[in-house]
C-alpha atoms as a PDB file:
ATOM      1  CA  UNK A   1     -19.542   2.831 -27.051  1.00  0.00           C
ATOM      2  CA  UNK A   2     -17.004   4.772 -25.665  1.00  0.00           C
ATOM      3  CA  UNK A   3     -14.654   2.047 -24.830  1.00  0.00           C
ATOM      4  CA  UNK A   4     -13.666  -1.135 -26.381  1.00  0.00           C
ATOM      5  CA  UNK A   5     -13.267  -3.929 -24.346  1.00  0.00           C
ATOM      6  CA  UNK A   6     -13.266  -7.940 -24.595  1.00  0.00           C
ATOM      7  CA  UNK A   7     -15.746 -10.542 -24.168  1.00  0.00           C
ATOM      8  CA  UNK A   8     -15.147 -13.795 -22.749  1.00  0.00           C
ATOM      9  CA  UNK A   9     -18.001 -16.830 -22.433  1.00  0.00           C
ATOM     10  CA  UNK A  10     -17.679 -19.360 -19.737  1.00  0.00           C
ATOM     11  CA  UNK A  11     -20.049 -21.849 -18.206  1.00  0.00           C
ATOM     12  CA  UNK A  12     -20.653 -18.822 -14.903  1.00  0.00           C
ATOM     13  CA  UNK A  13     -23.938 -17.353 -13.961  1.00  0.00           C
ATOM     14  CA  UNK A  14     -22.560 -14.372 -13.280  1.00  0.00           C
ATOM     15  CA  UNK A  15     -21.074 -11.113 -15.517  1.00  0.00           C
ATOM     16  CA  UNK A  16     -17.536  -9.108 -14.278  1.00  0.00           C
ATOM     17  CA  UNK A  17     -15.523  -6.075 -15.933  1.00  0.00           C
ATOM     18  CA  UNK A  18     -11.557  -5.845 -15.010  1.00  0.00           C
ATOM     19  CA  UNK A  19      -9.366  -3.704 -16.067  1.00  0.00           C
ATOM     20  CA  UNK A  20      -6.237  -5.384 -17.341  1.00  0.00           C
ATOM     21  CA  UNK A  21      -2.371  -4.367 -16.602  1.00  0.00           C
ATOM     22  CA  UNK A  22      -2.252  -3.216 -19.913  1.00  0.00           C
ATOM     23  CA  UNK A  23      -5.447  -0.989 -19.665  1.00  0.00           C
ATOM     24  CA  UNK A  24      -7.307  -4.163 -21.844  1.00  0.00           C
ATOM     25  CA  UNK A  25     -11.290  -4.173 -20.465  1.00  0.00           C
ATOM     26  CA  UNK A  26     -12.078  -7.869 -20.206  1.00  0.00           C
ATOM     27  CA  UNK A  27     -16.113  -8.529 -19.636  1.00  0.00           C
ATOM     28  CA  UNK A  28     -16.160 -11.883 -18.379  1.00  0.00           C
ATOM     29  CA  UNK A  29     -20.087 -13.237 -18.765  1.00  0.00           C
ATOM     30  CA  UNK A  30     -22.589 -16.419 -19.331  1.00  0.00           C
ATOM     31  CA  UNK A  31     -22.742 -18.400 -22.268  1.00  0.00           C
ATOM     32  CA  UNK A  32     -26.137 -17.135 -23.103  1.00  0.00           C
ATOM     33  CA  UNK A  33     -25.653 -13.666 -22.335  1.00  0.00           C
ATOM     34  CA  UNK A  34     -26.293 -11.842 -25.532  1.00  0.00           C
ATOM     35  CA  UNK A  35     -23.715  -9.204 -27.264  1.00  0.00           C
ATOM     36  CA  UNK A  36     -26.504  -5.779 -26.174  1.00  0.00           C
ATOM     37  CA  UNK A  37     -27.033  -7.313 -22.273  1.00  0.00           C
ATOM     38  CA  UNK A  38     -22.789  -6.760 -22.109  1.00  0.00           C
ATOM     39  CA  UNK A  39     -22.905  -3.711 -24.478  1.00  0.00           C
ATOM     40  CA  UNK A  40     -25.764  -2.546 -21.210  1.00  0.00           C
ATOM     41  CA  UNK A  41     -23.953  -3.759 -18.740  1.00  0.00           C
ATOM     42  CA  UNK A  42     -20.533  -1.908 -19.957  1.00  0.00           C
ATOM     43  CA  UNK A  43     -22.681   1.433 -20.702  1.00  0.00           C
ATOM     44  CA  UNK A  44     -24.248   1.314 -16.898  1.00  0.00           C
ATOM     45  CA  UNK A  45     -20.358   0.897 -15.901  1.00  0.00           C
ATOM     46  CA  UNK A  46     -18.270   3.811 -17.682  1.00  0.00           C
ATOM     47  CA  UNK A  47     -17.511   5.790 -14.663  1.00  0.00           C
ATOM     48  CA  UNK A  48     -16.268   2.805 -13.173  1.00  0.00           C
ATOM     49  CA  UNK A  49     -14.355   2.265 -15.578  1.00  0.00           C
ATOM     50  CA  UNK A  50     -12.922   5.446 -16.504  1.00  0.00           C
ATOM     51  CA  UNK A  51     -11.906   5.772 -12.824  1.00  0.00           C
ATOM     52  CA  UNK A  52     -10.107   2.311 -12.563  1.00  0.00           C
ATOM     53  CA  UNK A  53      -8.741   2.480 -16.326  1.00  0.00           C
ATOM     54  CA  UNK A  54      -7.299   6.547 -14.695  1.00  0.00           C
ATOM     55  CA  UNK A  55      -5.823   4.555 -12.055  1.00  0.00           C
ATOM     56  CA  UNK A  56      -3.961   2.012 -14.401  1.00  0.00           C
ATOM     57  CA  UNK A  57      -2.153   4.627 -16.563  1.00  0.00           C
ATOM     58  CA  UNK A  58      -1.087   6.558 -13.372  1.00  0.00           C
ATOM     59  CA  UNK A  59       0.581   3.642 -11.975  1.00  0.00           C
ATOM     60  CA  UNK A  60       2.192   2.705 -15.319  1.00  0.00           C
ATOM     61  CA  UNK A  61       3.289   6.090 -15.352  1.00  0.00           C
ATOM     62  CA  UNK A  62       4.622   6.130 -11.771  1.00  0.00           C
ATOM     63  CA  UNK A  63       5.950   2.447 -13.123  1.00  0.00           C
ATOM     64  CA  UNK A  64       7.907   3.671 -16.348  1.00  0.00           C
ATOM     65  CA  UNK A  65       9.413   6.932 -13.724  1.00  0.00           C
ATOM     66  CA  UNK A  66      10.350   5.235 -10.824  1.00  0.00           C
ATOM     67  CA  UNK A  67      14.099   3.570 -10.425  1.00  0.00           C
ATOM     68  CA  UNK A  68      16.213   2.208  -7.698  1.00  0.00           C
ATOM     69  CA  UNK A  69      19.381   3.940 -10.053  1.00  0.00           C
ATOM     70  CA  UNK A  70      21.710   6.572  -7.816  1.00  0.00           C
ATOM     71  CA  UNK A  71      19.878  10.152  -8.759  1.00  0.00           C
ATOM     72  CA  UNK A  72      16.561   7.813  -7.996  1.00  0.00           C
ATOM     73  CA  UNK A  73      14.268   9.214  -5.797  1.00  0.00           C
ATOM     74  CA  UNK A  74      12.229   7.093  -2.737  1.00  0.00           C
ATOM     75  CA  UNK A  75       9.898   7.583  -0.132  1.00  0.00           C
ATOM     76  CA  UNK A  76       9.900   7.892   3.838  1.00  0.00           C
ATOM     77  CA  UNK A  77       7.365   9.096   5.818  1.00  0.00           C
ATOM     78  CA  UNK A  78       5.532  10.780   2.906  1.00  0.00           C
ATOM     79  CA  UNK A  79       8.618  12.930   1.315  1.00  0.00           C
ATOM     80  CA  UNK A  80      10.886  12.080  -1.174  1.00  0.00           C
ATOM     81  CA  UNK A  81      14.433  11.634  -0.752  1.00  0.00           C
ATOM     82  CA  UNK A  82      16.949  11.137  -3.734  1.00  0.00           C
ATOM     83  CA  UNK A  83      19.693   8.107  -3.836  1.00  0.00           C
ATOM     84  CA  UNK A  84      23.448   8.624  -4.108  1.00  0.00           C
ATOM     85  CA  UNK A  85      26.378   6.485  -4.247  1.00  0.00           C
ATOM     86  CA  UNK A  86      28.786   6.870  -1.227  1.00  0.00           C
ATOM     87  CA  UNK A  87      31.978   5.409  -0.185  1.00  0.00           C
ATOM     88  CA  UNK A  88      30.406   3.757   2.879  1.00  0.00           C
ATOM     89  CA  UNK A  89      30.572  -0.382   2.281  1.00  0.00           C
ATOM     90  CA  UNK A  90      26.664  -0.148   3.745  1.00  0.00           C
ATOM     91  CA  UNK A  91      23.453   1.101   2.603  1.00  0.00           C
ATOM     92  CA  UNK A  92      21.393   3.427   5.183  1.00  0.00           C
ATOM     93  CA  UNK A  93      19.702   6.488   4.945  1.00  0.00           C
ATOM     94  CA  UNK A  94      21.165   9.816   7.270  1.00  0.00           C
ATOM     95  CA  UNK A  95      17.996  11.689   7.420  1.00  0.00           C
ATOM     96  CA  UNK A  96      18.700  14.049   4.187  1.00  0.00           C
ATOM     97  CA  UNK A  97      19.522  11.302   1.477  1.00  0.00           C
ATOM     98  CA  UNK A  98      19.083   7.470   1.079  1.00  0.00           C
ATOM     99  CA  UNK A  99      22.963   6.078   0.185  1.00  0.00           C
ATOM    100  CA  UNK A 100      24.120   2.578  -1.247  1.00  0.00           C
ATOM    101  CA  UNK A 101      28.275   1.440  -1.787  1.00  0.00           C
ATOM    102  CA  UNK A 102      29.734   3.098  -4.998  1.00  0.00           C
ATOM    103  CA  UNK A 103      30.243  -0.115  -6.364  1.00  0.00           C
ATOM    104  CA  UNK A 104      26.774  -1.333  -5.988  1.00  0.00           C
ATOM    105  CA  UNK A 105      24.697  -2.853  -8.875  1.00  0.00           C
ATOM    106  CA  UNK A 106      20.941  -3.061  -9.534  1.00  0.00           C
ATOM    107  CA  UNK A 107      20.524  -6.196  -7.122  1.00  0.00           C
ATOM    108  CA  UNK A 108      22.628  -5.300  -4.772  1.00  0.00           C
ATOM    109  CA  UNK A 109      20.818  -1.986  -4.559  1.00  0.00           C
ATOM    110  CA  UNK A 110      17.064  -3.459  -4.630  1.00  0.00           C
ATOM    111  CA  UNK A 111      18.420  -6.060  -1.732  1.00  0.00           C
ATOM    112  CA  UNK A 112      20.448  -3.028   0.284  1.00  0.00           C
ATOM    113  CA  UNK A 113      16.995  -1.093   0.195  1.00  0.00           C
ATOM    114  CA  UNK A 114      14.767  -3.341   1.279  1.00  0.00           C
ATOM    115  CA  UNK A 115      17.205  -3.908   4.519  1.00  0.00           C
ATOM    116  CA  UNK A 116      17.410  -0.287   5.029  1.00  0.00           C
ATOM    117  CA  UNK A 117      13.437   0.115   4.744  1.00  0.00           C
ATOM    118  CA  UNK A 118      13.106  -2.948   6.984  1.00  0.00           C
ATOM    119  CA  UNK A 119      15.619  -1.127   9.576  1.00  0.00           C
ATOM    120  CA  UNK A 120      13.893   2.166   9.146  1.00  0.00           C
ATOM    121  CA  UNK A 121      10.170   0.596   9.816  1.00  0.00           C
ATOM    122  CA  UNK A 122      11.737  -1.273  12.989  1.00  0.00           C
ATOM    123  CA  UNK A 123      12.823   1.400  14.920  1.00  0.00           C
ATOM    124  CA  UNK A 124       9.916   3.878  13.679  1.00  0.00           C
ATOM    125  CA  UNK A 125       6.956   1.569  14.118  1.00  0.00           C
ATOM    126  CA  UNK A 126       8.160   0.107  17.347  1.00  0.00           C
ATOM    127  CA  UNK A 127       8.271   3.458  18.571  1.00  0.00           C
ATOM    128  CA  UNK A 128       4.735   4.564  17.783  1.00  0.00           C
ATOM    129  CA  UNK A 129       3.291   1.891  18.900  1.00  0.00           C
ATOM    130  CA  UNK A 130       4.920   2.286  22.377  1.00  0.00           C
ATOM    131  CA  UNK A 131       4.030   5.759  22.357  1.00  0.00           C
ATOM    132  CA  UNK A 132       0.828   5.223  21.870  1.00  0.00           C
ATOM    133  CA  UNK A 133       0.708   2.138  23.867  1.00  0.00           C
ATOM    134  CA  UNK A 134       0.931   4.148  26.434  1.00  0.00           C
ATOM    135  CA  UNK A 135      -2.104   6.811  25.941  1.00  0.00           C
ATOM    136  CA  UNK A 136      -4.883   3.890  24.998  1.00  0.00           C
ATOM    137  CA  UNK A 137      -3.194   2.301  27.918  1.00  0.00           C
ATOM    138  CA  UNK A 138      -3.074  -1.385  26.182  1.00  0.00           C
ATOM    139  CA  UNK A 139      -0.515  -3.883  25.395  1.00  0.00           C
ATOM    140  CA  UNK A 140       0.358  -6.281  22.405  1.00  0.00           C
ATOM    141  CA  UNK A 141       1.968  -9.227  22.940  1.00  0.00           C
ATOM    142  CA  UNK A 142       4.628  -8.711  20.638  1.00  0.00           C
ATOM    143  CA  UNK A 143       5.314  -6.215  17.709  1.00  0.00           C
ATOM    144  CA  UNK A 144       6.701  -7.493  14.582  1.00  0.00           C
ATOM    145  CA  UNK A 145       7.958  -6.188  10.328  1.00  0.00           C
ATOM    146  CA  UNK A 146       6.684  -7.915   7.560  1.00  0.00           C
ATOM    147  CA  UNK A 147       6.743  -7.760   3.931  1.00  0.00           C
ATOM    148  CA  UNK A 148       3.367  -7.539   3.347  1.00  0.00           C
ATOM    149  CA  UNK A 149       1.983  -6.009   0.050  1.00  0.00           C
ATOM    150  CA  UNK A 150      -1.665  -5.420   0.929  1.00  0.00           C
ATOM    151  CA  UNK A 151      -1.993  -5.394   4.260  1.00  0.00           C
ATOM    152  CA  UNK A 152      -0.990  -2.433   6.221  1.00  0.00           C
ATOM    153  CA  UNK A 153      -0.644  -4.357   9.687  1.00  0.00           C
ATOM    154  CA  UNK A 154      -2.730  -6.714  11.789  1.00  0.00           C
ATOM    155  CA  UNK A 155      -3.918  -7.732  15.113  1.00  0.00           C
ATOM    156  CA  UNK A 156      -3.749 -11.806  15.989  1.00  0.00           C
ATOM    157  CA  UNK A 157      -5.998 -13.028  18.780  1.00  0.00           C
ATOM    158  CA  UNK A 158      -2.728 -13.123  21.102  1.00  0.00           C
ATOM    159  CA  UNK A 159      -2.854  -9.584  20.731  1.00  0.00           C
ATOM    160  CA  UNK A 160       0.361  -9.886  18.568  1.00  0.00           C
ATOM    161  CA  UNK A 161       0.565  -6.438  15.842  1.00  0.00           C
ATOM    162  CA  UNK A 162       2.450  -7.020  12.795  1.00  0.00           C
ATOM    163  CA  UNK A 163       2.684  -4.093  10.390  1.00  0.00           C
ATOM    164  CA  UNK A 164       4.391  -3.949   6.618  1.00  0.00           C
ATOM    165  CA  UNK A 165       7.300  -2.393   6.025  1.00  0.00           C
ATOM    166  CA  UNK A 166       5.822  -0.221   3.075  1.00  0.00           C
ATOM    167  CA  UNK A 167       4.237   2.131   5.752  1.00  0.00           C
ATOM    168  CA  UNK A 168       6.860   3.895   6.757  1.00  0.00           C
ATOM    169  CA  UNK A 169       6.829   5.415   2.799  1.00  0.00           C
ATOM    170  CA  UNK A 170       3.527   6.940   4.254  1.00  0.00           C
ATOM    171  CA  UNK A 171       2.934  10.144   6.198  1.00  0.00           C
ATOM    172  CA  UNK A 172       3.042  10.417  10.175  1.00  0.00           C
ATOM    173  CA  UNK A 173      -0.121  10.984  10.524  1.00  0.00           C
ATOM    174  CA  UNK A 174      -0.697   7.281   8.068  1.00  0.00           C
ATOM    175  CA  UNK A 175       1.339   5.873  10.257  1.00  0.00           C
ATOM    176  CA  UNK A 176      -0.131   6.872  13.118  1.00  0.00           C
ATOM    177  CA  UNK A 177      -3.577   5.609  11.988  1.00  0.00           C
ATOM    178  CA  UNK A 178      -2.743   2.380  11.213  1.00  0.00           C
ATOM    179  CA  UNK A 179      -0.957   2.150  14.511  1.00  0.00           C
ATOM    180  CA  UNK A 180      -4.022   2.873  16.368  1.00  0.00           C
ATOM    181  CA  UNK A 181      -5.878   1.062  13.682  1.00  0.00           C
ATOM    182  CA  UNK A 182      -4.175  -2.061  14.828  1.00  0.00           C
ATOM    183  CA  UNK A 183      -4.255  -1.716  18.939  1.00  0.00           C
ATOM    184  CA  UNK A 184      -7.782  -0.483  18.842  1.00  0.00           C
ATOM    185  CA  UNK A 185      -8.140  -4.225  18.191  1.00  0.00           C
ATOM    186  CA  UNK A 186      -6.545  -5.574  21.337  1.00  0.00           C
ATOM    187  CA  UNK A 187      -9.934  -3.952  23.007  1.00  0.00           C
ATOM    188  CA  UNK A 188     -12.186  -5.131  19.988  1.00  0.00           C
ATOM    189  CA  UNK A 189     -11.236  -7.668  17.711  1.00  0.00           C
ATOM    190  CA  UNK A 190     -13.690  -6.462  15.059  1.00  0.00           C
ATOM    191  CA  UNK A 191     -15.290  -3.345  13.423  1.00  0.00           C
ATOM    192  CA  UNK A 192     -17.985  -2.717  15.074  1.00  0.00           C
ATOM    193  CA  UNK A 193     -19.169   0.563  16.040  1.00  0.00           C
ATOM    194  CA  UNK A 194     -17.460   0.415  19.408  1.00  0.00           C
ATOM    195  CA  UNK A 195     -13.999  -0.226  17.554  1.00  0.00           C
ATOM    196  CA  UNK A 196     -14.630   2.807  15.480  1.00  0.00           C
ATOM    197  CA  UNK A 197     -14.980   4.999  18.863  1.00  0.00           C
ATOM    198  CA  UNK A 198     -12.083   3.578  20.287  1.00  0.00           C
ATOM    199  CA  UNK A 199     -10.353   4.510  16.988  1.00  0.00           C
ATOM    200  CA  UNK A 200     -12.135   7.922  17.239  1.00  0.00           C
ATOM    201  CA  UNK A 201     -11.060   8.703  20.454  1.00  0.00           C
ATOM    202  CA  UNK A 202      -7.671   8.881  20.113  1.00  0.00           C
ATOM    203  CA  UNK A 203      -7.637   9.985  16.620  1.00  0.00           C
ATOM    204  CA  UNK A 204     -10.972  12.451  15.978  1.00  0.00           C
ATOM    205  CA  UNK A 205      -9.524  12.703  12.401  1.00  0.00           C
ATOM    206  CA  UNK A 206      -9.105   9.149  11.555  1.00  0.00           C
ATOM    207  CA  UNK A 207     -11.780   9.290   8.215  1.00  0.00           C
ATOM    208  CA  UNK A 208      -9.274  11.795   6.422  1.00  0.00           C
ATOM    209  CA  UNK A 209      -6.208   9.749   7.338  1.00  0.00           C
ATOM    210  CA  UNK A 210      -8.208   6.583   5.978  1.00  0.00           C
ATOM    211  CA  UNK A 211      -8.417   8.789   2.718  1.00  0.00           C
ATOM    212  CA  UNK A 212      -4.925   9.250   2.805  1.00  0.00           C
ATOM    213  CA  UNK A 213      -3.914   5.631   3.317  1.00  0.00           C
ATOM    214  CA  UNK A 214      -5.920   4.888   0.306  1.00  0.00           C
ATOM    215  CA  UNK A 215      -4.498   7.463  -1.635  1.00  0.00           C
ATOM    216  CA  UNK A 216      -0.708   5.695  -0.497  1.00  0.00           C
ATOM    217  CA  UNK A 217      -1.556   2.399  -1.349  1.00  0.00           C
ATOM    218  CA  UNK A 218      -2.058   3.625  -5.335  1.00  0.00           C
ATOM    219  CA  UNK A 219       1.647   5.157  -4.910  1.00  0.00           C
ATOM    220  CA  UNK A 220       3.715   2.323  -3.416  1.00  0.00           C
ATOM    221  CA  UNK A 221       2.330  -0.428  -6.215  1.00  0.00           C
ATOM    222  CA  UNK A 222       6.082   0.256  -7.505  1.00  0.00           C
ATOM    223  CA  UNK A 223       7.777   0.167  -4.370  1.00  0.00           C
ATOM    224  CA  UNK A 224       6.348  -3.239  -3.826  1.00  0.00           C
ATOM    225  CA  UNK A 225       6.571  -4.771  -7.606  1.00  0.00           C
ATOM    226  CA  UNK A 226      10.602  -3.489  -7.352  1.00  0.00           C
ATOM    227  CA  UNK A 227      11.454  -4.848  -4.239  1.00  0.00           C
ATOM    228  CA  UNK A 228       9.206  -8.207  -4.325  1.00  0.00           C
END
């Protein structure tokens, strides 16, 4: 067996593998089940798990890297930007660097950040959605920031978008897909195949940015455990 992993009996009719914050394999499985039907199971399930235990380490690497200390770098619209201490009394960020008061601590940093990002997403967002308001010639309701953590935005049956501040760390062109992502659903609340061609028609390369999005949410898991 190439990896170890932990076996835990419950009165369930049903067998799961998860990989653990601390890269621990826990097989969850029947009473009954018998020691080889796991030691199968886990076998059948190595690429799985090598991908998802791959995963893990990178984001306790990016983890044990990342910092919200001045020299620190962060993300906006997919580059990397470093943090310095300034002799403004706000936070903000001018385009080249992100900047927090000289006199700021840890807290006061996280907190300063998050208003920045929050400021940043407003006035970005907003605009692409306008902007491309205009060329699928529909209109939401209302446009709104959140602080959502695993949802990139969403569409209420008022037609009313909301979108999570964490998107602006993405690239334009994530940005962009979520944006269209989200009014596309103001013509079809759904995913049906005539979603998908709205979706297509606006953006022909939409798969490739949903690869990219993917690829994003791996890389902001820090973002969001730091700033929750």
């Amino acid at each position: 067996m190439k990896y170890d992993y932990n076996i835990l009996r419950s009165d369930r009719k049903t067998v799961s593998i998860a990989i653990k914050d601390d890269c621990r394999i826990e097989v969850r499985a029947p009473l009954k089940m018998s020691d080889r039907e796991i030691e199968k199971l886990v076998l059948s399930k190595e690429k799985w798990i090598e991908k998802h235990l791959k995963d893990k380490l990178e984001s306790r690497r990016q983890s044990d890297n990342f910092s919200l200390d001045i020299g620190g770098d962060l993300m906006f619209r997919g580059k990397v930007y470093q943090l310095y201490k300034s002799e403004y009394s706000t936070a903000g960020f001018d385009g080249e660097k992100f900047y927090v008061p000289e006199f700021a601590d840890s807290e006061i940093i996280r907190e300063s950040l998050i208003k920045v990002y929050k400021k940043l997403a407003e006035k970005l967002i907003k605009q692409r959605v306008r902007e491309y308001s205009k060329i699928m010639a529909l209109s939401p309701s209302n446009v709104k920031i959140n602080s959502a953590k695993t949802r990139w935005g969403s569409c209420s049956g008022k037609n009313s978008l909301n979108f999570s501040l964490y998107l602006v760390l993405g690239s334009d062109e994530i940005i962009d897909y979520v944006v269209v992502h989200e009014l596309a659903h103001i013509k079809e609340h759904n995913h049906s195949n005539r979603f998908w061609a709205v979706v297509e028609s606006v953006l022909p390369d939409y798969r490739k940015r949903q690869k990219e999005l993917i690829a994003l949410q791996k890389r902001i898991g820090v973002y969001v455990k730091y700033f929750s």
